[in-house]
Protein backbone atom coordinates (compact mmCIF):
# COMPACT_ATOMS: atom_id res chain seq x y z
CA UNK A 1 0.00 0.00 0.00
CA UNK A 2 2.65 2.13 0.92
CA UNK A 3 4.14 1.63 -2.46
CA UNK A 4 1.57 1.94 -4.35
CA UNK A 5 -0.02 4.57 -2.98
CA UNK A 6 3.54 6.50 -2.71
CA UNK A 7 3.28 6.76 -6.36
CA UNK A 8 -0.06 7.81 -7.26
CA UNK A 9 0.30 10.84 -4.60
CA UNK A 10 3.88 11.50 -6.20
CA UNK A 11 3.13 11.37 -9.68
CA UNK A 12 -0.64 11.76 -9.64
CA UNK A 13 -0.91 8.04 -11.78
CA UNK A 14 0.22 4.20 -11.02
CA UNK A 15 3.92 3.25 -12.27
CA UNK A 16 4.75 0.09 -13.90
CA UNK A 17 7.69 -0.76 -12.16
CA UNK A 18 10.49 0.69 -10.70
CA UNK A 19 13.92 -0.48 -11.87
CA UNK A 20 17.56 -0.72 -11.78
CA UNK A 21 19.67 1.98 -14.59
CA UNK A 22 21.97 -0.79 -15.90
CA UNK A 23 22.74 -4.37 -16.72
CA UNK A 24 25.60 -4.35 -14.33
CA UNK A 25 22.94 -3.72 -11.58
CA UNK A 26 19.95 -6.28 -13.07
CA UNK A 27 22.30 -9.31 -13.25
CA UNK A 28 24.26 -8.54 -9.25
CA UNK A 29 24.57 -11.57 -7.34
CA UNK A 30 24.82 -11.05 -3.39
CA UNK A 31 22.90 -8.53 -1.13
CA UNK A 32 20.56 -5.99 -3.45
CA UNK A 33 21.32 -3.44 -1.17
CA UNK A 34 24.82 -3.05 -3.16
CA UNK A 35 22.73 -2.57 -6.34
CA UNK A 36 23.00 0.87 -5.45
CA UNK A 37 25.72 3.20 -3.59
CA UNK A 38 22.82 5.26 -2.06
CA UNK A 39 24.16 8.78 -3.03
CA UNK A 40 21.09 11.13 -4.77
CA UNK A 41 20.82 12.07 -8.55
CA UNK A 42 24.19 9.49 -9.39
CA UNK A 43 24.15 6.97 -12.10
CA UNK A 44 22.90 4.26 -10.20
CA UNK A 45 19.27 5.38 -8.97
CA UNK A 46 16.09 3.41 -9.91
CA UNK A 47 14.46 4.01 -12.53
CA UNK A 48 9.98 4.33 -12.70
CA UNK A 49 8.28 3.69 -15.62
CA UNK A 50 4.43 4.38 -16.50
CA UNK A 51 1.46 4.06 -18.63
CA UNK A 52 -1.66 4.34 -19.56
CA UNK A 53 -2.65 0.62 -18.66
CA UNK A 54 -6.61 0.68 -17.46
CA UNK A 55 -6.21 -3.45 -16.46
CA UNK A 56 -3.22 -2.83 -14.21
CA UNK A 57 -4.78 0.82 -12.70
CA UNK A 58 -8.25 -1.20 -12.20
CA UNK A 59 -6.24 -4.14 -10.31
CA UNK A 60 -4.22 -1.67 -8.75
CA UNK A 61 -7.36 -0.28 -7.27
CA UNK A 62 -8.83 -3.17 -6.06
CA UNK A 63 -6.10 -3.51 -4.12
CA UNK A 64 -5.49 -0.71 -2.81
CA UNK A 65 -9.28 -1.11 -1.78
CA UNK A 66 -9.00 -4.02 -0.06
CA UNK A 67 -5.91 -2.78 1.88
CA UNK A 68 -8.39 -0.04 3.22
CA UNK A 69 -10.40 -2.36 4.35
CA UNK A 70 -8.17 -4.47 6.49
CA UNK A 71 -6.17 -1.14 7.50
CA UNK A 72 -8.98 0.40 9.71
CA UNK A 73 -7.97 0.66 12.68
CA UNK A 74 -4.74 0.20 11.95
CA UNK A 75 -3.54 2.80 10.50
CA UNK A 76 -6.58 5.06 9.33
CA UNK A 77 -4.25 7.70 7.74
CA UNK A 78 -3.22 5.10 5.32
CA UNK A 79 -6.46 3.72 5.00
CA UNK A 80 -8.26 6.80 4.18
CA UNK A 81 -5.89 7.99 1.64
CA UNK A 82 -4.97 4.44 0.02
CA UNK A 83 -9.49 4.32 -0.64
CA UNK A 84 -9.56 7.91 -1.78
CA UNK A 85 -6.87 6.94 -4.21
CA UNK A 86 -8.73 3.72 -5.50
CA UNK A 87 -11.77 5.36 -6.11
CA UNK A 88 -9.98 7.94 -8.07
CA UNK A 89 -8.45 5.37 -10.02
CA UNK A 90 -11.76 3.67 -10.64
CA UNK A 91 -14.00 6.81 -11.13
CA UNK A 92 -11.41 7.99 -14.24
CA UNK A 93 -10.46 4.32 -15.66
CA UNK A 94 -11.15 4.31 -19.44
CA UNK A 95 -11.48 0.88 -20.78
CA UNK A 96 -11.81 -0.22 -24.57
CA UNK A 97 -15.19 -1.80 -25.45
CA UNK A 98 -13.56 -4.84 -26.74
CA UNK A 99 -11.27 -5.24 -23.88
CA UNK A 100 -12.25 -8.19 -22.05
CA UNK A 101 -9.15 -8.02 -19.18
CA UNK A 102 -10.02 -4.42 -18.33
CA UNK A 103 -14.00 -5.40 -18.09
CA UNK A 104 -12.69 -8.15 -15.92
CA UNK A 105 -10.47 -5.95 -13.89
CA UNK A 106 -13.19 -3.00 -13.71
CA UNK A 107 -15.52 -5.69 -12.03
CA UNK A 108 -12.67 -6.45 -9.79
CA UNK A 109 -12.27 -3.06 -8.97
CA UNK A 110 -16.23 -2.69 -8.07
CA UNK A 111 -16.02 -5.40 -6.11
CA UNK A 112 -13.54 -4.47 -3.41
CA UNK A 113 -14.51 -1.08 -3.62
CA UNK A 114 -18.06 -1.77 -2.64
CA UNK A 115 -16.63 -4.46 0.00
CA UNK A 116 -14.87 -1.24 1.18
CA UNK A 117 -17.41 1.46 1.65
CA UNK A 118 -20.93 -0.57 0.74
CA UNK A 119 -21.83 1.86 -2.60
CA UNK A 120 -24.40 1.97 -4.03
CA UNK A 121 -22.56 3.05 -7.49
CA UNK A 122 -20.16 -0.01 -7.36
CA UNK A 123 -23.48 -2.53 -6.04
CA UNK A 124 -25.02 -1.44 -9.31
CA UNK A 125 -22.19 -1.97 -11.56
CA UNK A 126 -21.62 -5.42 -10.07
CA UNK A 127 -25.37 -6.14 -10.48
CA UNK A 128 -25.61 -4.95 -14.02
CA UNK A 129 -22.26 -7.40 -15.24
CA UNK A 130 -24.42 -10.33 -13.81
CA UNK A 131 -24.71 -11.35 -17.51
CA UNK A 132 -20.83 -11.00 -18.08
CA UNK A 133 -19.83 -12.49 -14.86
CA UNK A 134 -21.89 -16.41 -15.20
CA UNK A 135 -20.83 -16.00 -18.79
CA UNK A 136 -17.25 -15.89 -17.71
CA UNK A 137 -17.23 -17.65 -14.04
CA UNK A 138 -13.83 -18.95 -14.31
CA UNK A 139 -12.52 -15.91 -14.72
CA UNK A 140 -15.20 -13.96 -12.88
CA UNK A 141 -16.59 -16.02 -10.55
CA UNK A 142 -14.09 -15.55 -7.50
CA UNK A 143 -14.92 -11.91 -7.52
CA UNK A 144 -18.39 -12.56 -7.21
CA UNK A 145 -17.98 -15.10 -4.62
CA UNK A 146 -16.39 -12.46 -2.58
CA UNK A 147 -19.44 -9.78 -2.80
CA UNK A 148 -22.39 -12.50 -3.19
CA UNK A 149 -23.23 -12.51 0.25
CA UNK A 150 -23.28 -8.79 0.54
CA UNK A 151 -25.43 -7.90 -2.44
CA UNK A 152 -28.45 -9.31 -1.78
CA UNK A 153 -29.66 -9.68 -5.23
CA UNK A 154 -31.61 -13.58 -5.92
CA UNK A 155 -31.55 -12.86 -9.70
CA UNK A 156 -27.26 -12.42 -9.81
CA UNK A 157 -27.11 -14.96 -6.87
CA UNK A 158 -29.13 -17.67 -9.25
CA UNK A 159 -27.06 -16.86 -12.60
CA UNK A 160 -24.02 -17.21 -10.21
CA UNK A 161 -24.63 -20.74 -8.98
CA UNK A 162 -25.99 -22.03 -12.27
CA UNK A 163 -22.69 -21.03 -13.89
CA UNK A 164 -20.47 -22.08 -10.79
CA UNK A 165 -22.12 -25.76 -10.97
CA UNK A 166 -21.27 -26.08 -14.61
CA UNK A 167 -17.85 -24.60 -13.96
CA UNK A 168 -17.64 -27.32 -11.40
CA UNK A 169 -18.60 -30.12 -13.89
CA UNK A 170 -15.53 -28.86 -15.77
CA UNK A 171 -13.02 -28.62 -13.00
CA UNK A 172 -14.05 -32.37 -11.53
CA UNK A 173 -13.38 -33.42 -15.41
CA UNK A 174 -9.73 -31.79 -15.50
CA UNK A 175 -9.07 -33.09 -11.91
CA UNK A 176 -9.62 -36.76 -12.69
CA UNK A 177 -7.02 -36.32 -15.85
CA UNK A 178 -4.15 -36.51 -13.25
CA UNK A 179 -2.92 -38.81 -10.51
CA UNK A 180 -2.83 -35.12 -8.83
CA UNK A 181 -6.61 -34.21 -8.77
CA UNK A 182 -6.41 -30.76 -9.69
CA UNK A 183 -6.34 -29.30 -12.91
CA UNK A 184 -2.37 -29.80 -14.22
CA UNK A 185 -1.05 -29.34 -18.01
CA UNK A 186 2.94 -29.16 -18.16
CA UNK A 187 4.51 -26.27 -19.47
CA UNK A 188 8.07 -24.88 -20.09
CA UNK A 189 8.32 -22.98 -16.82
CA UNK A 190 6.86 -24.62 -13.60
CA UNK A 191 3.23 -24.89 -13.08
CA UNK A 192 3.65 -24.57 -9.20
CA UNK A 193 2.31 -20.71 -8.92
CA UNK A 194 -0.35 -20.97 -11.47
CA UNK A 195 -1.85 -24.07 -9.52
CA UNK A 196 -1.59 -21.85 -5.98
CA UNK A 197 -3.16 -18.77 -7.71
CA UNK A 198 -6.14 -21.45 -8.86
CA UNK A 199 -6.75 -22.91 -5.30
CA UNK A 200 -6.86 -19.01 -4.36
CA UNK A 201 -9.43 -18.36 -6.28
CA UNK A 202 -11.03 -21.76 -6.20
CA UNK A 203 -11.25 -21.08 -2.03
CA UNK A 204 -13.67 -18.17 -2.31
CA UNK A 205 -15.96 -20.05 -4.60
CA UNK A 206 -15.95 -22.81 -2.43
CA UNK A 207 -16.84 -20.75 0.39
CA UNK A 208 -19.97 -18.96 -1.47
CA UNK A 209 -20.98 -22.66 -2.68
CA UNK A 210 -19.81 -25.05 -0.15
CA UNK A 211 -22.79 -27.80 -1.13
CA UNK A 212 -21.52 -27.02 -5.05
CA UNK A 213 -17.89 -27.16 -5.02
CA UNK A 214 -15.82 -30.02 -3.16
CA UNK A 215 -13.06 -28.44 -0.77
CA UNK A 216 -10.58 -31.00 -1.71
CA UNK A 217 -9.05 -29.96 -4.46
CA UNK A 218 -7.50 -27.10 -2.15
CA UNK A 219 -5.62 -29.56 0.00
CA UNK A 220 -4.42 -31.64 -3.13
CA UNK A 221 -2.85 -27.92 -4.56
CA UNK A 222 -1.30 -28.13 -1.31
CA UNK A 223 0.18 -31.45 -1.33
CA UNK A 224 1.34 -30.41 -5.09
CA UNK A 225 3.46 -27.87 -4.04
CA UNK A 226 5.00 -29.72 -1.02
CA UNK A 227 6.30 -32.48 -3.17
CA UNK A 228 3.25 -34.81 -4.53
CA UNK A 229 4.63 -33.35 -8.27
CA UNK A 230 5.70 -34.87 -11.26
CA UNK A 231 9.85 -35.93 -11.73
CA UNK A 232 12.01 -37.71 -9.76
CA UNK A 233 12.71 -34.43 -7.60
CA UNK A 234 9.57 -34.50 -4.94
CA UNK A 235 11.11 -31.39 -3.20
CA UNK A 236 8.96 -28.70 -1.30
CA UNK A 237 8.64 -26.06 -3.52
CA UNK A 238 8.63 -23.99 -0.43
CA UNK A 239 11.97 -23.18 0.98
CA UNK A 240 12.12 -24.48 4.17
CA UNK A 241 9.22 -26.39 4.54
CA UNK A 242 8.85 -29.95 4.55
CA UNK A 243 11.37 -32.53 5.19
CA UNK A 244 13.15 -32.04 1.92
CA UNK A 245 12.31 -28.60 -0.17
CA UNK A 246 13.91 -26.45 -2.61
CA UNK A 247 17.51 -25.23 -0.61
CA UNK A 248 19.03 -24.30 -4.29
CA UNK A 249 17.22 -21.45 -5.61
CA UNK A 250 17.17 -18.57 -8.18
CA UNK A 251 17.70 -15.29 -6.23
CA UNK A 252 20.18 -12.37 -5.53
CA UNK A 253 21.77 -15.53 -3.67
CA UNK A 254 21.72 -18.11 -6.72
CA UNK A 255 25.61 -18.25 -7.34
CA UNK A 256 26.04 -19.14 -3.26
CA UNK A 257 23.68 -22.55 -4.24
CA UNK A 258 21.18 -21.23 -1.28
CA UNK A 259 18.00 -20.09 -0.81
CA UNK A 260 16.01 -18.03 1.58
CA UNK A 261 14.03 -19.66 3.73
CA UNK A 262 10.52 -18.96 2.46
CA UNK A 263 10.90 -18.14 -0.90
CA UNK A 264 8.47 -20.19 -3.31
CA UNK A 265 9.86 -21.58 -6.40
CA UNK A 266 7.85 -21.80 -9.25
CA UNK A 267 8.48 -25.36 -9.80
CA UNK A 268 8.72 -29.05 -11.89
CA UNK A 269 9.20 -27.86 -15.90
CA UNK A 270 8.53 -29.53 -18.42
CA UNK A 271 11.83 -28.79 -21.04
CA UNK A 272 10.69 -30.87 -24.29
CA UNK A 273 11.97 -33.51 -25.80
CA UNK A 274 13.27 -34.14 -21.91
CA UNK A 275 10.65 -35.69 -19.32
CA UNK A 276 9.26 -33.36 -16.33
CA UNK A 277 12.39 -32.15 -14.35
CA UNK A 278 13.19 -29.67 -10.87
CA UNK A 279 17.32 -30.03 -11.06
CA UNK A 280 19.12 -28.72 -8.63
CA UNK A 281 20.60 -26.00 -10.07
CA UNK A 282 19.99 -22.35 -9.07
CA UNK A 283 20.19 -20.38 -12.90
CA UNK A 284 17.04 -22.38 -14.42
CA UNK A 285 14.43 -19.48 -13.54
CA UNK A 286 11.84 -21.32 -14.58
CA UNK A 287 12.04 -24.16 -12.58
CA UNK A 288 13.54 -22.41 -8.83
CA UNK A 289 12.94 -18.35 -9.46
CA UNK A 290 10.61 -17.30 -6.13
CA UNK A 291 8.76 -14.58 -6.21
CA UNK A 292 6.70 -12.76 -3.32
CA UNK A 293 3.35 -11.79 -5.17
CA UNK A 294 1.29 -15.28 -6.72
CA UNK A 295 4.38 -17.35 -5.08
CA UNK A 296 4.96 -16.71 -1.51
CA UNK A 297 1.86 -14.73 -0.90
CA UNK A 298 -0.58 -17.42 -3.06
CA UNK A 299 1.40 -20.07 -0.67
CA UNK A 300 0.58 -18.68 2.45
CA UNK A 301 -3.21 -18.34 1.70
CA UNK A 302 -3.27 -21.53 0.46
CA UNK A 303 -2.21 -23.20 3.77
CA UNK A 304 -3.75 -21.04 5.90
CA UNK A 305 -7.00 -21.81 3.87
CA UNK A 306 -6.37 -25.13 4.24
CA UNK A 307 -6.00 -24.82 7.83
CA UNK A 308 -9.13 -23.50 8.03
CA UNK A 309 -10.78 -25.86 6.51
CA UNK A 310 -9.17 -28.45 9.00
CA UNK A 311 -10.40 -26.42 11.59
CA UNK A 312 -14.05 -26.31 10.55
CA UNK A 313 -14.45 -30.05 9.95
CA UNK A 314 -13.16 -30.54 13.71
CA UNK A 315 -15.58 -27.72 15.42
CA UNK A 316 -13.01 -25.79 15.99
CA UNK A 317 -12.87 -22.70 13.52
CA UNK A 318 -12.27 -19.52 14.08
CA UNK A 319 -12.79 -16.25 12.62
CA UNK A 320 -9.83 -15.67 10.54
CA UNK A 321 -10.75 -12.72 8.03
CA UNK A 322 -10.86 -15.14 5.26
């Protein structure tokens, strides 16, 4: 939040990214902190790049929304300033006709900002995508899951589940085409992140439709990425955790052989004309790069949401935000 919201108020727009001047900076091994000397207006500062980019400014603003939420009482400066912000981002948003991500992220948007402040602006844009939403629910339907108990609308609530239980018909399909049972094609970089950002979304819909969607395929993500994976290496992809996991990894650290304990590779690749393979070997990005956001973040939802789901079947749950 403090990032983002750092460079709206500084700029008066969202950057892309902020980075390093030169290749001798991009490829340093060893502590980041030497990527830079630290002296002002030298040759080594960062550098911040925007642009006009409605699906990242939308997505941006969801975010920012949600951290609002959770930041009350808190810290209410940030809160209040990090909303203001999204709904400024939201309120001037231009998005093509014919752009499908940016509808998608607009929704998005709505969604967390009427989670946030309970508008009526945002209720009737969510409302009024019904059509949109059930026609896309596997790209869609998470968001709605989020807001359905909030909106109290049976017509969007009925379209919903209608398209969830065909979505579901899908999902058990793709499931029972692996020993893995969740949905798993192999591709040239790991699948490890992509299968943690579908049990992310796959949690909220099983939340809004408990008696529609099965909760297991949440705990068989999880056993995925802690070592029930294709190839010979059944490593944690999660640095630290479990009894063997991923120790050689592609950081700042990668020419020490190390990791950092934590750090979420993206996993088991699949390098044609060889067979499914995690060497080892800490310069294959695609196999042991971690990442924070859809790696170690999507991980640590994953297992708490599996926790949680432990916790309810014994009679023991407690509130836990989710």
């Amino acid at each position: 939040m403090l990032s983002l919201l750092g460079g709206f108020e500084a700029l008066g727009r969202l950057y892309r990214g902020v980075i390093c001047s030169s290749l001798r900076q991009y490829v340093l091994l060893g502590d980041a902190v030497n990527m830079t000397g630290g002296v002002p207006d030298d040759e080594d500062e960062r550098w911040v790049f925007t642009e006009d980019n409605p699906v990242r400014e939308l997505t941006a603003a969801a975010y920012m929304a949600a951290g609002a939420r959770v930041l009350r009482g808190f810290n209410d400066d940030l809160s209040g300033r990090g909303l203001k912000a999204a709904q400024a981002i939201y309120k001037s948003a231009v998005c093509p006709p014919d752009d499908e991500r940016a509808r998608l992220a607009l929704i998005h948007a709505a969604a967390e900002l009427f989670l946030a402040t309970g508008g009526q602006m945002y209720r009737d844009r969510l409302i009024g995508e019904k059509d949109y939403i059930s026609g896309h629910i596997a790209q869609a339907g998470f968001i709605a899951a989020r807001v359905i108990g909030k909106l109290r609308d049976d017509a969007f609530e009925r379209m919903v589940r209608c398209a969830v239980e065909g979505l579901n018909k899908e999902l058990q399909a793709q499931c029972g085409q692996t020993p893995y049972g969740i949905p798993y094609r192999p591709y040239i970089w790991g699948a490890g992140w992509s299968i943690q950002a579908m049990a992310f979304r796959y949690y909220f819909l099983h939340k809004a439709f408990p008696e529609v969607l099965d909760a297991q395929p949440l705990e068989n993500a999880l056993h995925f990425v802690l070592g029930c994976h294709p190839g010979s290496n059944t490593a944690s992809y999660a640095s630290g955790v479990g009894t063997r996991s991923a120790t050689v990894a592609y950081g700042v650290n990668r020419a020490d052989w190390s990791c950092i304990p934590g750090g979420v590779i993206s996993g088991t690749a699949l390098i044609r004309p060889d067979f499914p393979e995690l060497l080892e070997f800490p310069f294959l990005w695609q196999q042991t790069e971690y990442v924070l956001g859809g790696g170690s973040s999507n991980y640590m939802f994953l297992a708490l949401a599996v926790s949680r789901m432990y916790r309810s079947d014994s009679g023991t749950e407690k509130q836990t935000g989710f």
